[in-house]
Protein backbone atom coordinates (compact mmCIF):
# COMPACT_ATOMS: atom_id res chain seq x y z
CA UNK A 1 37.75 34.49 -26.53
CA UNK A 2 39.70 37.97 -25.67
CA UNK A 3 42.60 35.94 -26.10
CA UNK A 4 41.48 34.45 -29.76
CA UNK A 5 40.66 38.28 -30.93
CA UNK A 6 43.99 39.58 -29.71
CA UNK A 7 46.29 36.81 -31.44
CA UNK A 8 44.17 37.64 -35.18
CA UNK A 9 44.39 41.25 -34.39
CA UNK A 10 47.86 41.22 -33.85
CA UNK A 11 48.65 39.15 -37.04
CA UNK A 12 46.07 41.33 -39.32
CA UNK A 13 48.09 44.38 -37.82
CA UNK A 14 51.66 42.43 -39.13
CA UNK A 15 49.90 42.17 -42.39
CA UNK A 16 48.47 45.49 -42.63
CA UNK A 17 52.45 46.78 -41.38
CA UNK A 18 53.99 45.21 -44.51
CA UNK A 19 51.78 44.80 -47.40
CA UNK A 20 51.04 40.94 -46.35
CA UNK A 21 47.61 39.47 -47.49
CA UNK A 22 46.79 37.17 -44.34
CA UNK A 23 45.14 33.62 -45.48
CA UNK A 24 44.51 31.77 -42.24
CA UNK A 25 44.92 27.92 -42.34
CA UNK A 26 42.02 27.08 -41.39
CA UNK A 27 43.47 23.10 -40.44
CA UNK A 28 43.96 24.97 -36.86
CA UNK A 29 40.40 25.68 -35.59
CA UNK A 30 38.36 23.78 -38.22
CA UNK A 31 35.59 26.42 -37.14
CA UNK A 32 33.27 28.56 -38.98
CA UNK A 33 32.59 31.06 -36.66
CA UNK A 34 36.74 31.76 -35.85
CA UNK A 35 36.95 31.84 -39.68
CA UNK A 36 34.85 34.58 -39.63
CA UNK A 37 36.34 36.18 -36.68
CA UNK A 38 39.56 36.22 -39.44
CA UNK A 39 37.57 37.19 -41.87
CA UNK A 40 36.43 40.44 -39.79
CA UNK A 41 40.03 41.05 -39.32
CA UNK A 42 40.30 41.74 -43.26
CA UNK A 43 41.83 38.27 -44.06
CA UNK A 44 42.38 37.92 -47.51
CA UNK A 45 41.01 34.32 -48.14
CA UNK A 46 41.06 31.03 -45.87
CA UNK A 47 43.59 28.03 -46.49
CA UNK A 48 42.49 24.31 -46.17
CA UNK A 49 43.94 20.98 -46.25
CA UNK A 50 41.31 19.49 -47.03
CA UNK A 51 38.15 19.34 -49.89
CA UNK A 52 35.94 18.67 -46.90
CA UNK A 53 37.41 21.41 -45.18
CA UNK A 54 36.53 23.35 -48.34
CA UNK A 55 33.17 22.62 -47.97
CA UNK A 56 32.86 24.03 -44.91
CA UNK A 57 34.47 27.23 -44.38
CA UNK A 58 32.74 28.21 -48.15
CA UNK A 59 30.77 29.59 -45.31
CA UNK A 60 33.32 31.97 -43.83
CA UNK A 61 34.38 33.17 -47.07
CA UNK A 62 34.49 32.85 -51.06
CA UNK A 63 37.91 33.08 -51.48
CA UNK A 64 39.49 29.79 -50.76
CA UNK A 65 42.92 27.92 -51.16
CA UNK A 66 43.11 24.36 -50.97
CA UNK A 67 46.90 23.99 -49.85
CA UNK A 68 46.99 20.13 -51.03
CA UNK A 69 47.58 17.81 -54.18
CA UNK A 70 43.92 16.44 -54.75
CA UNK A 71 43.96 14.56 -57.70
CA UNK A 72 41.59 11.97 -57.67
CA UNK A 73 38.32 11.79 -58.99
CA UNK A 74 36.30 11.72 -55.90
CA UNK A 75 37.99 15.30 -54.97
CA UNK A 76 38.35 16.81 -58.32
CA UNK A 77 34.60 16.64 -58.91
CA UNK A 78 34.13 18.52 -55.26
CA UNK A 79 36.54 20.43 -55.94
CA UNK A 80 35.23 21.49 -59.53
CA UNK A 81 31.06 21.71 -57.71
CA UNK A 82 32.37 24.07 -55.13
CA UNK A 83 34.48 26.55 -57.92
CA UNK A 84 30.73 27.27 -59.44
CA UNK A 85 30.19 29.09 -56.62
CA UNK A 86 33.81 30.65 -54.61
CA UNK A 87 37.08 31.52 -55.87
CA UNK A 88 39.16 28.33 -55.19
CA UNK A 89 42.67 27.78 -56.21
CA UNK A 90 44.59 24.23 -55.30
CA UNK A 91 47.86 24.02 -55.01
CA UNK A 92 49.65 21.10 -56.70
CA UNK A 93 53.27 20.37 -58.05
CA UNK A 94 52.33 18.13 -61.21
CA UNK A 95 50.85 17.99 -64.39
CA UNK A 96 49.08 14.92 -63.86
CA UNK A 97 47.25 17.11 -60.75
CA UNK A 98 46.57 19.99 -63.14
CA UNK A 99 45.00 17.88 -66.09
CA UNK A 100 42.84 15.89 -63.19
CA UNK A 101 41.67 18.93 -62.43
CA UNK A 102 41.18 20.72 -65.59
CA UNK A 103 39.26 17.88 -66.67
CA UNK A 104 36.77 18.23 -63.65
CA UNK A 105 35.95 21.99 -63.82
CA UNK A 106 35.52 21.62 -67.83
CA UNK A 107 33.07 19.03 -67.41
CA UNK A 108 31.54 21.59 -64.35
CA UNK A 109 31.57 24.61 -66.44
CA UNK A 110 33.68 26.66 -64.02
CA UNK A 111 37.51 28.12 -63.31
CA UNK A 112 40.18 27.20 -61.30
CA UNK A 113 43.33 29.01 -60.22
CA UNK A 114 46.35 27.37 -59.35
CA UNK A 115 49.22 27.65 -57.86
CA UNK A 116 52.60 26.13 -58.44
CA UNK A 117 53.76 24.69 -55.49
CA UNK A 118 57.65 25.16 -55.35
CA UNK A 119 60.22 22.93 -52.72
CA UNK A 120 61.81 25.40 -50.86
CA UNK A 121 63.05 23.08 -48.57
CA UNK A 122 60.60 21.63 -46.26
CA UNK A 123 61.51 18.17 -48.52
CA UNK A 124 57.59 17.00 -48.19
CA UNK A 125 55.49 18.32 -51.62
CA UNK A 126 57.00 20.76 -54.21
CA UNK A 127 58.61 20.98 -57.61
CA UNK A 128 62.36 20.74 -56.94
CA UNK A 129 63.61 23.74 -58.91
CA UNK A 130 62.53 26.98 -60.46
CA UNK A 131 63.02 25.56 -63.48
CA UNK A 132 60.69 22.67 -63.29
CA UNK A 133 57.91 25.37 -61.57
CA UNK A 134 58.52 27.09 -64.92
CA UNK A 135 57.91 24.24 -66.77
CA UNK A 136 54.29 23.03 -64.81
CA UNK A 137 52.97 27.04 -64.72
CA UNK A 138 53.28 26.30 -69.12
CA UNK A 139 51.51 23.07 -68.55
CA UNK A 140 48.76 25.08 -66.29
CA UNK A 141 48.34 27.98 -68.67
CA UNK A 142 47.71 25.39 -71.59
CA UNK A 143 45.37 23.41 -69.76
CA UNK A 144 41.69 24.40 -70.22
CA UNK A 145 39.67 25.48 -66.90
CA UNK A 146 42.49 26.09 -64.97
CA UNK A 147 43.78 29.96 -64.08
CA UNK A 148 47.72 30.15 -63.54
CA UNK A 149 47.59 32.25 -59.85
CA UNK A 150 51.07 32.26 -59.14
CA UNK A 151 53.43 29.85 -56.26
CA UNK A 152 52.84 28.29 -53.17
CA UNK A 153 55.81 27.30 -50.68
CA UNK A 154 55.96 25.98 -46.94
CA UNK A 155 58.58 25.25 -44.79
CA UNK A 156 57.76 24.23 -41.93
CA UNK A 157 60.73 23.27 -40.03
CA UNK A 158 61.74 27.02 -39.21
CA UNK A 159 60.83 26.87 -35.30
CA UNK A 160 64.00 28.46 -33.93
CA UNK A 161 64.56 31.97 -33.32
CA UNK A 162 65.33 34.39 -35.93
CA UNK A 163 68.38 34.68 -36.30
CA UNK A 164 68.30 30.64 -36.89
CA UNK A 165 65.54 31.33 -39.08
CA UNK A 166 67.56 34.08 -41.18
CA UNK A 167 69.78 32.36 -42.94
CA UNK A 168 66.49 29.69 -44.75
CA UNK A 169 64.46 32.96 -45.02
CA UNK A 170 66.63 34.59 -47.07
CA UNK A 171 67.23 31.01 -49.10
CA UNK A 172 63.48 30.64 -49.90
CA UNK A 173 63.24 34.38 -50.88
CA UNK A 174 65.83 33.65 -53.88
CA UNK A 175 64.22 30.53 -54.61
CA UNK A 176 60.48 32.26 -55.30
CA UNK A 177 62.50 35.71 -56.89
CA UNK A 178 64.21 33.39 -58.92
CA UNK A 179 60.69 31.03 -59.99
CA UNK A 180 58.55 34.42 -60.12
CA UNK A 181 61.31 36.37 -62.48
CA UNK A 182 60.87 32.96 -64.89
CA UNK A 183 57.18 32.71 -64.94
CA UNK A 184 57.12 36.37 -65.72
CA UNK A 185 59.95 36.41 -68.70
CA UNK A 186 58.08 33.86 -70.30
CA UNK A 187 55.28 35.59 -70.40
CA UNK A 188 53.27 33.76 -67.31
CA UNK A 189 51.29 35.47 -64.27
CA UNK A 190 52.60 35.44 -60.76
CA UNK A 191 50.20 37.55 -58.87
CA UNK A 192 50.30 35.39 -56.04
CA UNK A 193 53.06 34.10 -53.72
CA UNK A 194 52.06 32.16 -50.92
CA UNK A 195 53.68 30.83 -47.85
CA UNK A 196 54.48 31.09 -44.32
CA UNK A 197 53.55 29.63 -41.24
CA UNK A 198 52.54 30.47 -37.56
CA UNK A 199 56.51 29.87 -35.71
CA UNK A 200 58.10 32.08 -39.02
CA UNK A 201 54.80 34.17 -39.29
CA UNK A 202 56.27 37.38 -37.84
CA UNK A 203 59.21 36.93 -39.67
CA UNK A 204 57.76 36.91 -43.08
CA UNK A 205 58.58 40.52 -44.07
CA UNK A 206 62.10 39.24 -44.51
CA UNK A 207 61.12 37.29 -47.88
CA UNK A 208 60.11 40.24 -50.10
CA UNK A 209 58.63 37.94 -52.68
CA UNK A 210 55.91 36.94 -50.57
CA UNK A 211 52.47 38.33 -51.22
CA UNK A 212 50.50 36.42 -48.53
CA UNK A 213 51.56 34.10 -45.34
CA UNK A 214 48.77 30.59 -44.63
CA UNK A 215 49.48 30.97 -40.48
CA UNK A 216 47.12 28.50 -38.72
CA UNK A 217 48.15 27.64 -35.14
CA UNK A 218 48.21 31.13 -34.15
CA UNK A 219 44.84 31.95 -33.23
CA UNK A 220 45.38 29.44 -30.66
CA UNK A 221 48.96 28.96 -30.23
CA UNK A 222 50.41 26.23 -28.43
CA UNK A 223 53.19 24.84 -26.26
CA UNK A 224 55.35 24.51 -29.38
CA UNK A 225 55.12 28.11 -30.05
CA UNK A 226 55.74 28.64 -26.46
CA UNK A 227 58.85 26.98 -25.95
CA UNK A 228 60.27 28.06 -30.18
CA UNK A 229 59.96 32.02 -27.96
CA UNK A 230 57.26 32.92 -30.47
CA UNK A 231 54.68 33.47 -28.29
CA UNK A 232 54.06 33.18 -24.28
CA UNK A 233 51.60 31.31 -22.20
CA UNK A 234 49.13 34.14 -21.87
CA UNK A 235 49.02 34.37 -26.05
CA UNK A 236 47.58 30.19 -25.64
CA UNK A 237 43.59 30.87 -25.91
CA UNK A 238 42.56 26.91 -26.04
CA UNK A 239 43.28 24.29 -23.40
CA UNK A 240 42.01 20.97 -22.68
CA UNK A 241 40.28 21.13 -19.47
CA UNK A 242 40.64 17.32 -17.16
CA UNK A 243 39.69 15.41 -14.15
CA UNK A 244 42.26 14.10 -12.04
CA UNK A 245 40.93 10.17 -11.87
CA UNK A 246 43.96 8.56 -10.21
CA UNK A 247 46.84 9.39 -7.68
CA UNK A 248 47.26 5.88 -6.56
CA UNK A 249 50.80 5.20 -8.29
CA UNK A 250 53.59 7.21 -5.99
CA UNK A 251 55.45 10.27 -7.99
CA UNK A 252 52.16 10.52 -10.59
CA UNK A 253 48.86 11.29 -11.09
CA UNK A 254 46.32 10.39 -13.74
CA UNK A 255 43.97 12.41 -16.14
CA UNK A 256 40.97 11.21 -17.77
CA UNK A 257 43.28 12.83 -21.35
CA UNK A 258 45.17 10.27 -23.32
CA UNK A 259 46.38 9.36 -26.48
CA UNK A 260 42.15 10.33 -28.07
CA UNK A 261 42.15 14.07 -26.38
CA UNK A 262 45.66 15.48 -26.34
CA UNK A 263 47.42 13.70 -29.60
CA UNK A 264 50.85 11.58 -29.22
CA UNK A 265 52.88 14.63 -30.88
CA UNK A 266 55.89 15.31 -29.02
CA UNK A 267 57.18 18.68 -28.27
CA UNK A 268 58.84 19.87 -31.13
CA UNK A 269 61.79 21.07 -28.60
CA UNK A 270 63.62 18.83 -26.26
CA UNK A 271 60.56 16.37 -26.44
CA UNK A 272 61.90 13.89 -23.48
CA UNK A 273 62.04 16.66 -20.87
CA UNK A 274 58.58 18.63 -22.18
CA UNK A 275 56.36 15.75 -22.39
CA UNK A 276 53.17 15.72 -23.78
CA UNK A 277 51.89 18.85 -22.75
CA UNK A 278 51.76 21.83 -20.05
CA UNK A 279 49.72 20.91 -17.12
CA UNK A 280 48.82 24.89 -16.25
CA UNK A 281 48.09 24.47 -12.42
CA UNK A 282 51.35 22.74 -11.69
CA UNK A 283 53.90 23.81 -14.31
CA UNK A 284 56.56 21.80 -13.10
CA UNK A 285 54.53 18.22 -13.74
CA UNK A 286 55.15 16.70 -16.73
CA UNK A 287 52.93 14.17 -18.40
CA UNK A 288 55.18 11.43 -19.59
CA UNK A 289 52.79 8.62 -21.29
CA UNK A 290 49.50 8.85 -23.07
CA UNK A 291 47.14 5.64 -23.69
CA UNK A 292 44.46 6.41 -25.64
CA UNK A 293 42.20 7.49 -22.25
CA UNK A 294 44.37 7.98 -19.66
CA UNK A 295 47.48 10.53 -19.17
CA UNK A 296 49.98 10.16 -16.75
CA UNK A 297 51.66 12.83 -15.09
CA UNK A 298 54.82 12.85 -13.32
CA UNK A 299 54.70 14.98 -10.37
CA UNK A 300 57.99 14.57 -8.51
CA UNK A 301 59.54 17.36 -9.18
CA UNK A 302 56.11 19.42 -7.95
CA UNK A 303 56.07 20.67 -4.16
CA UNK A 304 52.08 20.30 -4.65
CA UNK A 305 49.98 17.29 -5.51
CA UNK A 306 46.20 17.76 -6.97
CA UNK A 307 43.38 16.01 -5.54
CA UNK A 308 41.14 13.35 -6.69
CA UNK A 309 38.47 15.06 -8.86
CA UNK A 310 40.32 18.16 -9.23
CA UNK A 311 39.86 19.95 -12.55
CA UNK A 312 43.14 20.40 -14.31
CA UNK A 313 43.98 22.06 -17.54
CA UNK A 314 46.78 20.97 -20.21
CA UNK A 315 47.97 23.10 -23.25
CA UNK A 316 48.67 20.86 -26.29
CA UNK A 317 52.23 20.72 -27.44
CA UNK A 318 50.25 21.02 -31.16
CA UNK A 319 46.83 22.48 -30.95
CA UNK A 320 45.90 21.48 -34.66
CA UNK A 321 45.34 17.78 -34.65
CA UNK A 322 44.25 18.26 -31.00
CA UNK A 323 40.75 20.13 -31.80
CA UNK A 324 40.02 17.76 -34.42
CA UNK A 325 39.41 15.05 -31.87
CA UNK A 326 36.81 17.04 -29.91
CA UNK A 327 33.30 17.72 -31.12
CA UNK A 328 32.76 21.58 -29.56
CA UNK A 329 34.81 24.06 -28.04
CA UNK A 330 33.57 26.22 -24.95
CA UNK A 331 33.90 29.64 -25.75
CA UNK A 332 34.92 31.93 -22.23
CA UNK A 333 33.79 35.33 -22.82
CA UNK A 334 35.11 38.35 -20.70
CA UNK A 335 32.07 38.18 -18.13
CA UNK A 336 33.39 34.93 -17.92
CA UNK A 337 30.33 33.53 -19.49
CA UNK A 338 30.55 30.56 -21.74
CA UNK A 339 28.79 28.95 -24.93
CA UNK A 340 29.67 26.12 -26.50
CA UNK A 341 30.51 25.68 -30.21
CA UNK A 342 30.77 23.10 -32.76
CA UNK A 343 34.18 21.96 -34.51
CA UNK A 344 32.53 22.21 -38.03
CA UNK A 345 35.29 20.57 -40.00
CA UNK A 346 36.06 18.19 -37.63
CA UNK A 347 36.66 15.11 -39.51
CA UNK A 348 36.65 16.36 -43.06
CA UNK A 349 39.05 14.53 -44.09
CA UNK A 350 38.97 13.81 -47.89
């Protein structure tokens, strides 16, 4: 837990530094309790993925942003129920999104603010030019029960060091200027810019048309921020503790983590050599295969083999998806003391 309260500190301080609003994804931890820990921290809002997730950390806080294209019916009436009580915005890059929407929260009575979700790169969701942002934020401001908020970006491929990063950074800040000086000469709002994530987090004083960064995996961090140099292994508060169940195959033993504790996701840097994971007692294993209850670990390259029943613990190459397939977390206080707690969100899916 020390560890948890010094990675939000440190980011709320980088807010604070340069006029940031922090909005925490809150995809990371899918907990209520570490919500509020951001929350504490003077987080400006929480970011989902989900309408579930929504749901949920309406708990934490009453400022939400769901940072996905729900369109169908089954979400837009959740999402439309939940607006009569928090200030929730969606993010979406089309007009058939905005008039599902606006159809929902009419029929609810209540207000929903949206933002324009603009490509700046990242190639998954996103109008594809200023322009056509320009063009949906009219369609928004026309369309009854909806509240044009301002733009939403993400690109998250930037997981290199800065001066990689530099030359995207100052891309996507032309691309929002450039969006943001349209909405506003035609007469549209653009109070909010949103965008960021954790690997490009500290680095998001460098596009001066942000107004708030959606960082999730760095309360916990992971081995992918380790090895991208953004953060070190003492910044990596959550680990998967294991039980060595196997040592009979020569060069390798087994954990009882596979494919249904630790994810399949590759390390986002040099994946072949970096495995699966970081095995923290002997960093120079490597766990090479995952089935879905059983991970192998190559130890010949270690001068130290662990014994049968030995507890082991692994840092996730990418922490996110990882605590969604556990039911609880164990808290470690600094008396060493521990109390388990539940992964709230786990699951919420739709």
């Amino acid at each position: 837990m020390p560890t948890v309260r010094r990675n939000i500190t440190r980011l709320a301080d980088y807010g604070r530094q340069h006029k940031l609003g922090i909005r925490p994804h809150t995809k990371t931890h899918k907990s209520v309790l570490m919500a509020r820990l951001q929350m504490e921290a003077g987080a400006v809002g929480l970011t989902v993925a989900k309408v579930g997730e929504a749901e949920v950390m309406s708990e934490a806080s009453g400022d939400l942003l769901l940072a996905y294209p729900a369109l169908d019916s089954a979400r837009t009436a959740r999402i439309a129920k939940l607006a009569q009580r928090a200030t929730l915005r969606v993010g979406l890059d089309s007009a058939a999104a905005a008039d599902a929407i606006g159809d929902a929260v009419r029929s609810a009575g209540a207000t929903i603010g949206i933002l324009v979700d603009l490509d700046v790169g990242f190639h998954r969701t996103g109008v594809q030019s200023p322009a056509e942002a320009l063009r949906l934020a009219q369609h928004v401001s026309r369309t009854r029960g909806l509240r044009l908020d301002g733009l939403m970006c993400f690109r998250g491929d930037l997981k290199h060091p800065f001066e990689q990063q530099k030359p995207a950074l100052l891309e996507i800040n032309a691309l929002l200027d450039e969006a943001a000086d349209l909405f506003r000469r035609g007469g549209l709002e653009c109070g909010i810019v949103s965008g960021g994530s954790s690997p490009s987090a500290y680095f998001s004083h460098h596009v001066d048309a942000l107004t708030e960064i959606r960082p999730g995996t760095y309360i916990y961090n992971d081995m992918n921020q380790v090895r991208g140099g953004f953060n070190t292994i003492d910044d990596c508060a959550a680990r998967v503790e294991c039980t060595v169940v196997s040592n009979a195959v020569p060069g390798k033993f087994v954990i009882d983590a596979g494919s249904k504790a630790l994810t399949m996701d590759r390390s986002a840097h040099n994946p072949e050599l970096n495995g699966f994971g970081h095995v923290v007692e002997y960093p120079e294993a490597r766990i090479v295969r995952l089935s879905e209850e059983h991970g192998e670990v190559d130890v010949s390259q270690s001068d130290r083999r662990p014994k049968l029943g030995e507890r082991v613990h692994v840092i996730p190459n990418h922490i996110c998806p990882c605590i969604n397939l556990h039911d609880n977390v164990w808290i470690r206080e600094e008396d060493e003391s521990l109390r388990q707690i539940p992964v709230d969100a786990r699951g919420m899916l739709t």
